[in-house]
Protein backbone atom coordinates (compact mmCIF):
# COMPACT_ATOMS: atom_id res chain seq x y z
CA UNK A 1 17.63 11.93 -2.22
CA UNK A 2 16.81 9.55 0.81
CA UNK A 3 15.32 6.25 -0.42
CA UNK A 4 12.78 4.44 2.14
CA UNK A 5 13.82 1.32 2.99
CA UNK A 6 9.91 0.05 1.47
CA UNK A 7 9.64 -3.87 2.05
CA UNK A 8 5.51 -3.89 1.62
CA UNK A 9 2.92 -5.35 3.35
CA UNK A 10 -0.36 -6.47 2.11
CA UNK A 11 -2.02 -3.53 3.48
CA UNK A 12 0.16 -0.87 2.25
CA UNK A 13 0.65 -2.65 -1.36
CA UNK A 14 -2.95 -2.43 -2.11
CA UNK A 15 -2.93 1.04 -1.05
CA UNK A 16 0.24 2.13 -3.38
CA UNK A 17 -0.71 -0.17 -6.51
CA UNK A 18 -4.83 0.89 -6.35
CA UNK A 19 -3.82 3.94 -8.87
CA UNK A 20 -0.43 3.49 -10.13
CA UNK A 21 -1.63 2.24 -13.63
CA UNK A 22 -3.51 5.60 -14.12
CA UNK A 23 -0.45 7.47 -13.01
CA UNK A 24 1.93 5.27 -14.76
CA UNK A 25 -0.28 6.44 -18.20
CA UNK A 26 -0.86 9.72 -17.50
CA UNK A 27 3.35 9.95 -16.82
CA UNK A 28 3.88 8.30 -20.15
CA UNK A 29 1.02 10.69 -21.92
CA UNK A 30 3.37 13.24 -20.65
CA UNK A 31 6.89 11.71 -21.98
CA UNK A 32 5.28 11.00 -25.37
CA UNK A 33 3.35 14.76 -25.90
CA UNK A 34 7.37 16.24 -25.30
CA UNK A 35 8.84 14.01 -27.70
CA UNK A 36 5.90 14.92 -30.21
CA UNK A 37 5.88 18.45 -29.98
CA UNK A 38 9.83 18.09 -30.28
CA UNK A 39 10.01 15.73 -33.37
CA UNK A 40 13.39 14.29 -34.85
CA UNK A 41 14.50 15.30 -38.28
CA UNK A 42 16.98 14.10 -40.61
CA UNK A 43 19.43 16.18 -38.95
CA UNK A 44 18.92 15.58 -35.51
CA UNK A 45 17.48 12.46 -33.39
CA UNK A 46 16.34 13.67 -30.38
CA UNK A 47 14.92 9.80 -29.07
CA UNK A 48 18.07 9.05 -27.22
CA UNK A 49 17.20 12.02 -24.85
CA UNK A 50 13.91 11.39 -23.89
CA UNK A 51 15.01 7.42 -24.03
CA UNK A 52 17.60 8.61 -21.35
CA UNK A 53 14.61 9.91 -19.54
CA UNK A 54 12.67 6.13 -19.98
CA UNK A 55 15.66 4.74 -18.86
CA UNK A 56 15.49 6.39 -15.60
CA UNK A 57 11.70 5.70 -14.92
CA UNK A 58 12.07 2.23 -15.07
CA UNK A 59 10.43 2.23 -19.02
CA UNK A 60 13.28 1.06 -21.34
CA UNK A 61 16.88 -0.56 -20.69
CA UNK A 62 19.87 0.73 -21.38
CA UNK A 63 18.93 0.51 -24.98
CA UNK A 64 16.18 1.69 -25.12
CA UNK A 65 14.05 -1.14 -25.77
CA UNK A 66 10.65 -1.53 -23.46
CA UNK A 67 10.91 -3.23 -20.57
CA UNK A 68 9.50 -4.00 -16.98
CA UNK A 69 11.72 -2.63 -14.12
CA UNK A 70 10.89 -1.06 -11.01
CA UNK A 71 9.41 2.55 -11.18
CA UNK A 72 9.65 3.48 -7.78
CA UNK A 73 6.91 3.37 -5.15
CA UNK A 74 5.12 6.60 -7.00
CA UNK A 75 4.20 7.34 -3.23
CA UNK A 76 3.72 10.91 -3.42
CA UNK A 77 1.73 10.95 -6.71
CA UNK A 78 -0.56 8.75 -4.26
CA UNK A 79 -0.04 10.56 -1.61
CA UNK A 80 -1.66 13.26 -3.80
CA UNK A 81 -4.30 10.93 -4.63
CA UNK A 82 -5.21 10.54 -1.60
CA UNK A 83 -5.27 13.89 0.04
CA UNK A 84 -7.39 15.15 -2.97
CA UNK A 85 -10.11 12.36 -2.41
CA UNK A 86 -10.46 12.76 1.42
CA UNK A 87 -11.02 16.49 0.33
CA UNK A 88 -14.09 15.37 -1.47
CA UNK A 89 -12.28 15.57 -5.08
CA UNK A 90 -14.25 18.99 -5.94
CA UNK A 91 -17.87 17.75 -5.51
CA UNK A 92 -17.09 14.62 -8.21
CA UNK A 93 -18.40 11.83 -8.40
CA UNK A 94 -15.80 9.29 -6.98
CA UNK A 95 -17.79 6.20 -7.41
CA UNK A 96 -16.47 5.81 -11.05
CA UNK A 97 -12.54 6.86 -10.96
CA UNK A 98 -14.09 9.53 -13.65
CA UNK A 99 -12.42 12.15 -11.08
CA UNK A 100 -8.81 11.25 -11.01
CA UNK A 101 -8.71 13.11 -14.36
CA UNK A 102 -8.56 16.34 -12.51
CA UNK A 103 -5.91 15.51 -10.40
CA UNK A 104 -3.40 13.24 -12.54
CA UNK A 105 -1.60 16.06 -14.46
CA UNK A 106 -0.35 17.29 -11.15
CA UNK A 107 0.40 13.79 -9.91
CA UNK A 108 2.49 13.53 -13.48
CA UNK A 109 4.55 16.90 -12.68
CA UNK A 110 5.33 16.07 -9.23
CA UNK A 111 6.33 12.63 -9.79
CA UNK A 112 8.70 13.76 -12.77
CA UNK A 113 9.97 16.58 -10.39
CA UNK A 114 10.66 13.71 -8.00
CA UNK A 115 12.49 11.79 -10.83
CA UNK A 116 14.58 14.71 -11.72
CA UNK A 117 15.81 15.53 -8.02
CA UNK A 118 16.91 12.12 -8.29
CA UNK A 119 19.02 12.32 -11.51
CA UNK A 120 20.74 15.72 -9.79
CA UNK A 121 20.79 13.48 -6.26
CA UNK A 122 22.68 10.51 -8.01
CA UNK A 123 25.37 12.84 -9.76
CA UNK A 124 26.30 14.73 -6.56
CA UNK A 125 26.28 11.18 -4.50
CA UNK A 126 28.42 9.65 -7.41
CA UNK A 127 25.90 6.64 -7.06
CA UNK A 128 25.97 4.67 -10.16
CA UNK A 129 23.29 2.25 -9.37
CA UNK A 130 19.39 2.50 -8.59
CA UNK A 131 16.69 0.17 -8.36
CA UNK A 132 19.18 -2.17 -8.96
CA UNK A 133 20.11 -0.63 -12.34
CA UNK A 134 23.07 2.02 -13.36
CA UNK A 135 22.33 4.91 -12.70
CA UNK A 136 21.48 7.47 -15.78
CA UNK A 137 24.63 9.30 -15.16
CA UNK A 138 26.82 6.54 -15.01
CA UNK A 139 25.85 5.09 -18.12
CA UNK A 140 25.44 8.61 -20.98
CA UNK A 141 28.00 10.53 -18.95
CA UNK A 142 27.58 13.42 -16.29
CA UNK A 143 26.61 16.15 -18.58
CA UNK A 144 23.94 14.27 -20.00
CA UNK A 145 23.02 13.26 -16.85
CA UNK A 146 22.70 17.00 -15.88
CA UNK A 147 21.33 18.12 -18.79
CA UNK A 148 18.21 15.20 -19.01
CA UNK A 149 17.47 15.90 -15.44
CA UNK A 150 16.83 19.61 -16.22
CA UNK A 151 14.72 18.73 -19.07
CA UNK A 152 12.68 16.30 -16.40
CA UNK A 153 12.11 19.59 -14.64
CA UNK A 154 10.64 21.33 -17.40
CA UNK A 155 8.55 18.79 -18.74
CA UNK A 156 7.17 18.78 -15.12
CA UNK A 157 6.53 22.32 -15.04
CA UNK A 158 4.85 21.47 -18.95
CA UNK A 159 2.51 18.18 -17.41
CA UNK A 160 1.17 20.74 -14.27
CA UNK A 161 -0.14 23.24 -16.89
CA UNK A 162 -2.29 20.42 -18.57
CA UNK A 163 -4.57 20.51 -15.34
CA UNK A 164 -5.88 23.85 -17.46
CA UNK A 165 -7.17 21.36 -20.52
CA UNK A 166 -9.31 19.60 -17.73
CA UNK A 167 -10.82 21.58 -16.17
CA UNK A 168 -8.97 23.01 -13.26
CA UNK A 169 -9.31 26.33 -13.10
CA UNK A 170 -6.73 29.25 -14.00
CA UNK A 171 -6.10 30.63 -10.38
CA UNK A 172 -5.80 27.22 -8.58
CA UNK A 173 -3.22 25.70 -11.38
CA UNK A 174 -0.91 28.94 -10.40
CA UNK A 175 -1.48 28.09 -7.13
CA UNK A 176 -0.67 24.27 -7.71
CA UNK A 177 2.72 26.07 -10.01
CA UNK A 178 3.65 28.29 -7.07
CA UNK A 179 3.50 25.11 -4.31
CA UNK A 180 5.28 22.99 -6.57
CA UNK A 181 7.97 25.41 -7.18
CA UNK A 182 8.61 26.67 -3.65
CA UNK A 183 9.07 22.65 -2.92
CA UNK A 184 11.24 22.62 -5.47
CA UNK A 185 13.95 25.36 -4.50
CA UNK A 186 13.53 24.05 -0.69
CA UNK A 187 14.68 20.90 -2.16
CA UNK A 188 17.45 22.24 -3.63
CA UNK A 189 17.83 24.34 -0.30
CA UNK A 190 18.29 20.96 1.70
CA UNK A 191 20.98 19.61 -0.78
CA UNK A 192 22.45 22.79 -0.34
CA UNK A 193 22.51 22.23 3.66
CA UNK A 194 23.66 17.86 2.69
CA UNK A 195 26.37 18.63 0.77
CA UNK A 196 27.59 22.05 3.43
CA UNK A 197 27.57 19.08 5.82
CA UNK A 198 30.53 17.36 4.88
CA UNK A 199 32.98 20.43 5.31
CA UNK A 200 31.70 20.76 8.83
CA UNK A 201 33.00 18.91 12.01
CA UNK A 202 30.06 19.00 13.52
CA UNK A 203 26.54 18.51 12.81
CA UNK A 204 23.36 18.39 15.25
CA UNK A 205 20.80 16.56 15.17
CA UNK A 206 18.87 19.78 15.18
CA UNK A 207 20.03 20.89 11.84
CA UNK A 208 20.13 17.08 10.18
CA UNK A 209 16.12 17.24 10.81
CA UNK A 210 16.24 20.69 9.20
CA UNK A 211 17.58 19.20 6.56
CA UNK A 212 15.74 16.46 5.94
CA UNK A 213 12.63 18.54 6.38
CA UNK A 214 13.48 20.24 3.48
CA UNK A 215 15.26 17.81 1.33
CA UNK A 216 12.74 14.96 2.21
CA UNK A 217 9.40 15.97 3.48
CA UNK A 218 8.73 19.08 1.79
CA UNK A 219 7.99 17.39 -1.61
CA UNK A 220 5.95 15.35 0.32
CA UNK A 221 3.69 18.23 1.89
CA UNK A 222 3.29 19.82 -1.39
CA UNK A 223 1.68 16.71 -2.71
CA UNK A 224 -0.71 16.45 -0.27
CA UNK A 225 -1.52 20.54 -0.28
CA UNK A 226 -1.47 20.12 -3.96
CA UNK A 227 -4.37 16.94 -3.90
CA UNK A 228 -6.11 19.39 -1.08
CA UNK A 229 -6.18 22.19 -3.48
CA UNK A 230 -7.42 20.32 -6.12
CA UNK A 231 -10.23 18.98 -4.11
CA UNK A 232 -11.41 21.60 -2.02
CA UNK A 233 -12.00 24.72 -1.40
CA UNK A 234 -11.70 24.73 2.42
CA UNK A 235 -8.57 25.90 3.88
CA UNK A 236 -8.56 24.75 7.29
CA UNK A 237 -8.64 21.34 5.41
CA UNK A 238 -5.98 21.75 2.99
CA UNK A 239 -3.78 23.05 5.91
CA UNK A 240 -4.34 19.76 7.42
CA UNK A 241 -3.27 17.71 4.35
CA UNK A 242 0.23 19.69 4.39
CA UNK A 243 0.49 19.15 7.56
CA UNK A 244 0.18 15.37 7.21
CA UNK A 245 2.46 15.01 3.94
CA UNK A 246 5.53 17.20 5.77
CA UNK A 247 5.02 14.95 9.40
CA UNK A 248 4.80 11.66 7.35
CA UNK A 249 7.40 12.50 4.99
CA UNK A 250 9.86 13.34 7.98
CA UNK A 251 8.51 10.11 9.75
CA UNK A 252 9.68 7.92 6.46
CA UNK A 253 12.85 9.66 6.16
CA UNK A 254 13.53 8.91 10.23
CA UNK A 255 12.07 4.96 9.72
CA UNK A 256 14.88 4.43 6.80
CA UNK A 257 17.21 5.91 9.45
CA UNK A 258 16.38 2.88 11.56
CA UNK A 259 16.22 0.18 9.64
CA UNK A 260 19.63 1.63 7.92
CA UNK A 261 21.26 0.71 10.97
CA UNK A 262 19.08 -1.88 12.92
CA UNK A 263 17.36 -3.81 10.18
CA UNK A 264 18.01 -7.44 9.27
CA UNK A 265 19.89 -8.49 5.73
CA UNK A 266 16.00 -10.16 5.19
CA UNK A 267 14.44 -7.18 5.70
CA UNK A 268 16.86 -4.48 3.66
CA UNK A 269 17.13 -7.09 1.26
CA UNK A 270 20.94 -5.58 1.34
CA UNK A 271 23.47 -5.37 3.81
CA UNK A 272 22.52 -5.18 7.64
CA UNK A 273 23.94 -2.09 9.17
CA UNK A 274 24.55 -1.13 5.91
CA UNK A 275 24.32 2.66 7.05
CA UNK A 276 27.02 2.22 9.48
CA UNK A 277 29.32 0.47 6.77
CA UNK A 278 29.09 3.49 4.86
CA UNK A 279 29.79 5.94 7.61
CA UNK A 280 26.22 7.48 7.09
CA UNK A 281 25.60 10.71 8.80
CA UNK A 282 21.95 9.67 9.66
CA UNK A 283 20.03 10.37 12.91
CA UNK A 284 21.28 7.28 14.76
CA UNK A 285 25.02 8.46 14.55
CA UNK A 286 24.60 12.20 14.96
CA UNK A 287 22.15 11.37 17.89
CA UNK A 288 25.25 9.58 19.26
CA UNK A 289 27.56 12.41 18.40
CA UNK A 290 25.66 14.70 20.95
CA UNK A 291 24.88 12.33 23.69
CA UNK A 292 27.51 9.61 23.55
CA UNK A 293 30.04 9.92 26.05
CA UNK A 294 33.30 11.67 25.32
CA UNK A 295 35.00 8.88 25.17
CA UNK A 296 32.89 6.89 22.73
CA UNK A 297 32.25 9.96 20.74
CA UNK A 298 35.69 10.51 19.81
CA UNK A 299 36.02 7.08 18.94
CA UNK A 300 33.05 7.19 16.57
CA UNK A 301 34.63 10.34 14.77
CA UNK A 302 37.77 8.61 13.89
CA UNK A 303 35.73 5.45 12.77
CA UNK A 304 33.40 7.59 10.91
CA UNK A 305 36.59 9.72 9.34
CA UNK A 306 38.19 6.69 8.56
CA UNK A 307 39.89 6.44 4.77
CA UNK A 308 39.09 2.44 4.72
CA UNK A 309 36.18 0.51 5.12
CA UNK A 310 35.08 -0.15 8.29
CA UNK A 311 35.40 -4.37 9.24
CA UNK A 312 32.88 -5.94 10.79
CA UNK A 313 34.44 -5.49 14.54
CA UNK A 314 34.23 -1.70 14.05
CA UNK A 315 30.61 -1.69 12.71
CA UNK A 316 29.66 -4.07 16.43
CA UNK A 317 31.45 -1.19 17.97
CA UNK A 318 29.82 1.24 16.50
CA UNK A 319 26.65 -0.57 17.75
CA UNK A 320 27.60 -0.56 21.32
CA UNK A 321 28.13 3.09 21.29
CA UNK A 322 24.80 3.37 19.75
CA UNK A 323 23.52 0.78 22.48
CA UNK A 324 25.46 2.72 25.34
CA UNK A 325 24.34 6.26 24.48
CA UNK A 326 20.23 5.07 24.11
CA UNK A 327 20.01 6.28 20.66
CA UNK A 328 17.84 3.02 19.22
CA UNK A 329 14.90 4.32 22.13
CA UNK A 330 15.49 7.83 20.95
CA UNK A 331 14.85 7.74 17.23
CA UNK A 332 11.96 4.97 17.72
CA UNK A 333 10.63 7.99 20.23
CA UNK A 334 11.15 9.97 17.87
CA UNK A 335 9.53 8.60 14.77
CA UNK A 336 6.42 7.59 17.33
CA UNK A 337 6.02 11.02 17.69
CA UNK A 338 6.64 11.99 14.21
CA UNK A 339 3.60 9.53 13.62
CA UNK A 340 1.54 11.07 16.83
CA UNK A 341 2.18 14.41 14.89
CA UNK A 342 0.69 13.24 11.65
CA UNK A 343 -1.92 11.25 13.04
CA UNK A 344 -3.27 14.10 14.43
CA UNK A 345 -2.96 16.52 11.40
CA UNK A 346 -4.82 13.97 9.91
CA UNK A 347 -7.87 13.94 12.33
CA UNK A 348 -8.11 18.16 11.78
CA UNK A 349 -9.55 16.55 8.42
CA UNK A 350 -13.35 17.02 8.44
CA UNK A 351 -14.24 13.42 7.24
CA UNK A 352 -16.80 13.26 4.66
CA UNK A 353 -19.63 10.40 3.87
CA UNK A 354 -18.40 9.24 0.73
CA UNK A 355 -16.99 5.54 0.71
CA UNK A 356 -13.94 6.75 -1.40
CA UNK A 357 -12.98 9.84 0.73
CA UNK A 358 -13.81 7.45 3.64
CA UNK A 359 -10.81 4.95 2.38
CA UNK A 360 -8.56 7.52 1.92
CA UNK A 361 -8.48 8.79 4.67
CA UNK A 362 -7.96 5.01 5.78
CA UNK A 363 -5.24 4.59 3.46
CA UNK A 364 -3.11 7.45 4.99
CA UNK A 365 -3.84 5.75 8.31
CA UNK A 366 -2.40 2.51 6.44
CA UNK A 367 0.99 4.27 5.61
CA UNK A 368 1.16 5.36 9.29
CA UNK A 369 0.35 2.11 10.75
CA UNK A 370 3.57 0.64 8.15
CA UNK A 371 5.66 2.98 9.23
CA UNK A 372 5.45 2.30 12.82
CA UNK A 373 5.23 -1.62 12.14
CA UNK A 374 8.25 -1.60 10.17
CA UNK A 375 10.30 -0.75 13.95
CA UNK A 376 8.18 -2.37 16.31
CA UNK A 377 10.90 -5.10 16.36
């Protein structure tokens, strides 16, 4: 899956670490109800497997002993958050926190759906490190791997049914179970469409954004239609708040684009052009593909078909056809109006007079303004 390049900024930290201890428990409240209701016997020690799942969430090392790693961003449980405060959280009262109970079982299963596209994603990349760690696979083997992602999913599917036990009612949690599974198969959908990719000789950039729609953004709409549901009953509103997750989540996917290609080694924190090293088929090269001319688009095929790693006088080239064919202006046109698009979804939200819905609705203006920051450079 698509990692945002996320180097934070005061202003966005404080909005992605305000609630990350309450998801962070309610995640672990999940973990630790599937190991109970699944004790190990004599015969059988079942630990190792949802250790294996630990391991990947940033809980435990390698042997399964606690410790403090990076957990990910946990932007779309947030995102959720969010979206289900600037509804007005159901008529709670937000002054407390008391009303992130109703929404936090469905921040748990999205965020452990998240985790387990991941575990599939690394496997089919053959990536054996994230968050600077090996990678689950690469460490218990690929069938493990496989098999502890798939019981991510259904411990997922387990944490969304919790919402019943406070208080969400029947016919909205099925709703909640039918969003979150219809994001999940378009997921799989856009993998689908990733991996199709590499038998075909050409790609537009028509069918890359396609992709990335589904493989990136549409998790990202369900969490905010998901927080929506939970928090209101108005559907003009909740329409709004899916609109906003899918145009943001396409916006971050299109911003890592960038700075995969253009960003400094300070920035990344890795490689500079590190995108181009790898012979990435991200927006900037297949905008290049289609507008380059025919001259320097045959001579970015055979660099991006190459058997060897590229040296650093191929990746400058590389650039100049990039500079040459205008594709830096196009994708930082076209993540402005990725961010005009969300922007916008985000003002069809009635706002409300309560100082929490109030700084949500700030807060998604926050992750906007970072996006479009991050490139202003």
């Amino acid at each position: 899956m698509p990692q945002a390049h996320m180097t934070t900024t005061p202003g966005i930290q404080t909005t992605l670490l305000r609630y990350q201890p309450e998801i962070l428990q309610a995640m672990q409240q999940a973990l630790q109800r599937g190991k109970t209701n699944s004790p190990s016997t004599q015969a059988n020690d079942l630990a190792p497997f949802y250790g294996q799942m630990q391991y990947h969430l940033g809980w435990v090392d390698k042997d399964f002993m606690p410790t403090r790693n990076n957990a990910g961003k946990l932007l779309r449980p947030m995102l959720l958050l969010l979206a289900y405060e600037a509804a007005g959280a159901w008529g709670l009262d937000m002054h407390d926190g008391a009303h992130l109970g109703r929404a936090l079982p469905a921040t748990t299963s999205l965020e452990l759906v998240h985790n387990f596209s991941l575990i599939h994603d690394d496997i089919v990349d053959g990536d054996t490190e994230r968050r600077h760690r090996p990678t689950l696979w690469s460490l218990w083997g690929l069938s493990q791997g496989i098999n502890t992602g798939d019981g991510m999913f259904a411990l997922a599917r387990l944490a969304l049914w919790d919402s019943l036990a406070v208080g969400v009612e029947g016919q909205i949690a099925a709703r909640l179970a039918a969003i979150l599974d219809r994001a999940s198969l378009t997921i799989a959908e856009g993998q689908y469409l990733d991996l199709s990719f590499e038998q075909l000789p050409r790609i537009s950039v028509a069918m890359y954004l396609d992709m990335i729609g589904r493989k990136t953004a549409a998790l990202m709409s369900a969490a905010a239609e998901m927080g929506g549901i939970l928090g209101t009953r108005e559907e003009t509103t909740i329409a709004s708040l899916s609109d906003f997750g899918f145009e943001i989540g396409l916006a971050f996917q299109v911003r890592d684009d960038v700075l995969g290609v253009w960003a400094s080694s300070a920035e990344l924190g890795k490689t500079s052009a590190g995108d181009i090293y790898r012979c990435k088929k991200s927006l900037p090269a297949l905008h290049a593909l289609e507008h380059a001319s025919a001259e320097d688009q045959q001579g970015l095929r055979e660099l991006y078909t190459r058997q060897t790693p590229l040296t650093e006088a191929q990746v400058a080239n590389v650039l100049a056809i990039f500079a040459r064919s205008g594709t830096h202006d196009y994708c930082l046109s076209y993540l402005s109006q990725q961010c005009l698009r969300a922007r916008q979804a985000l003002g069809r939200i009635p706002p409300l007079a309560d100082p929490t819905a109030i700084r949500a609705l700030a807060d998604m203006e926050t992750l906007l303004r970072f996006i479009e920051s991050a490139v202003q450079a």
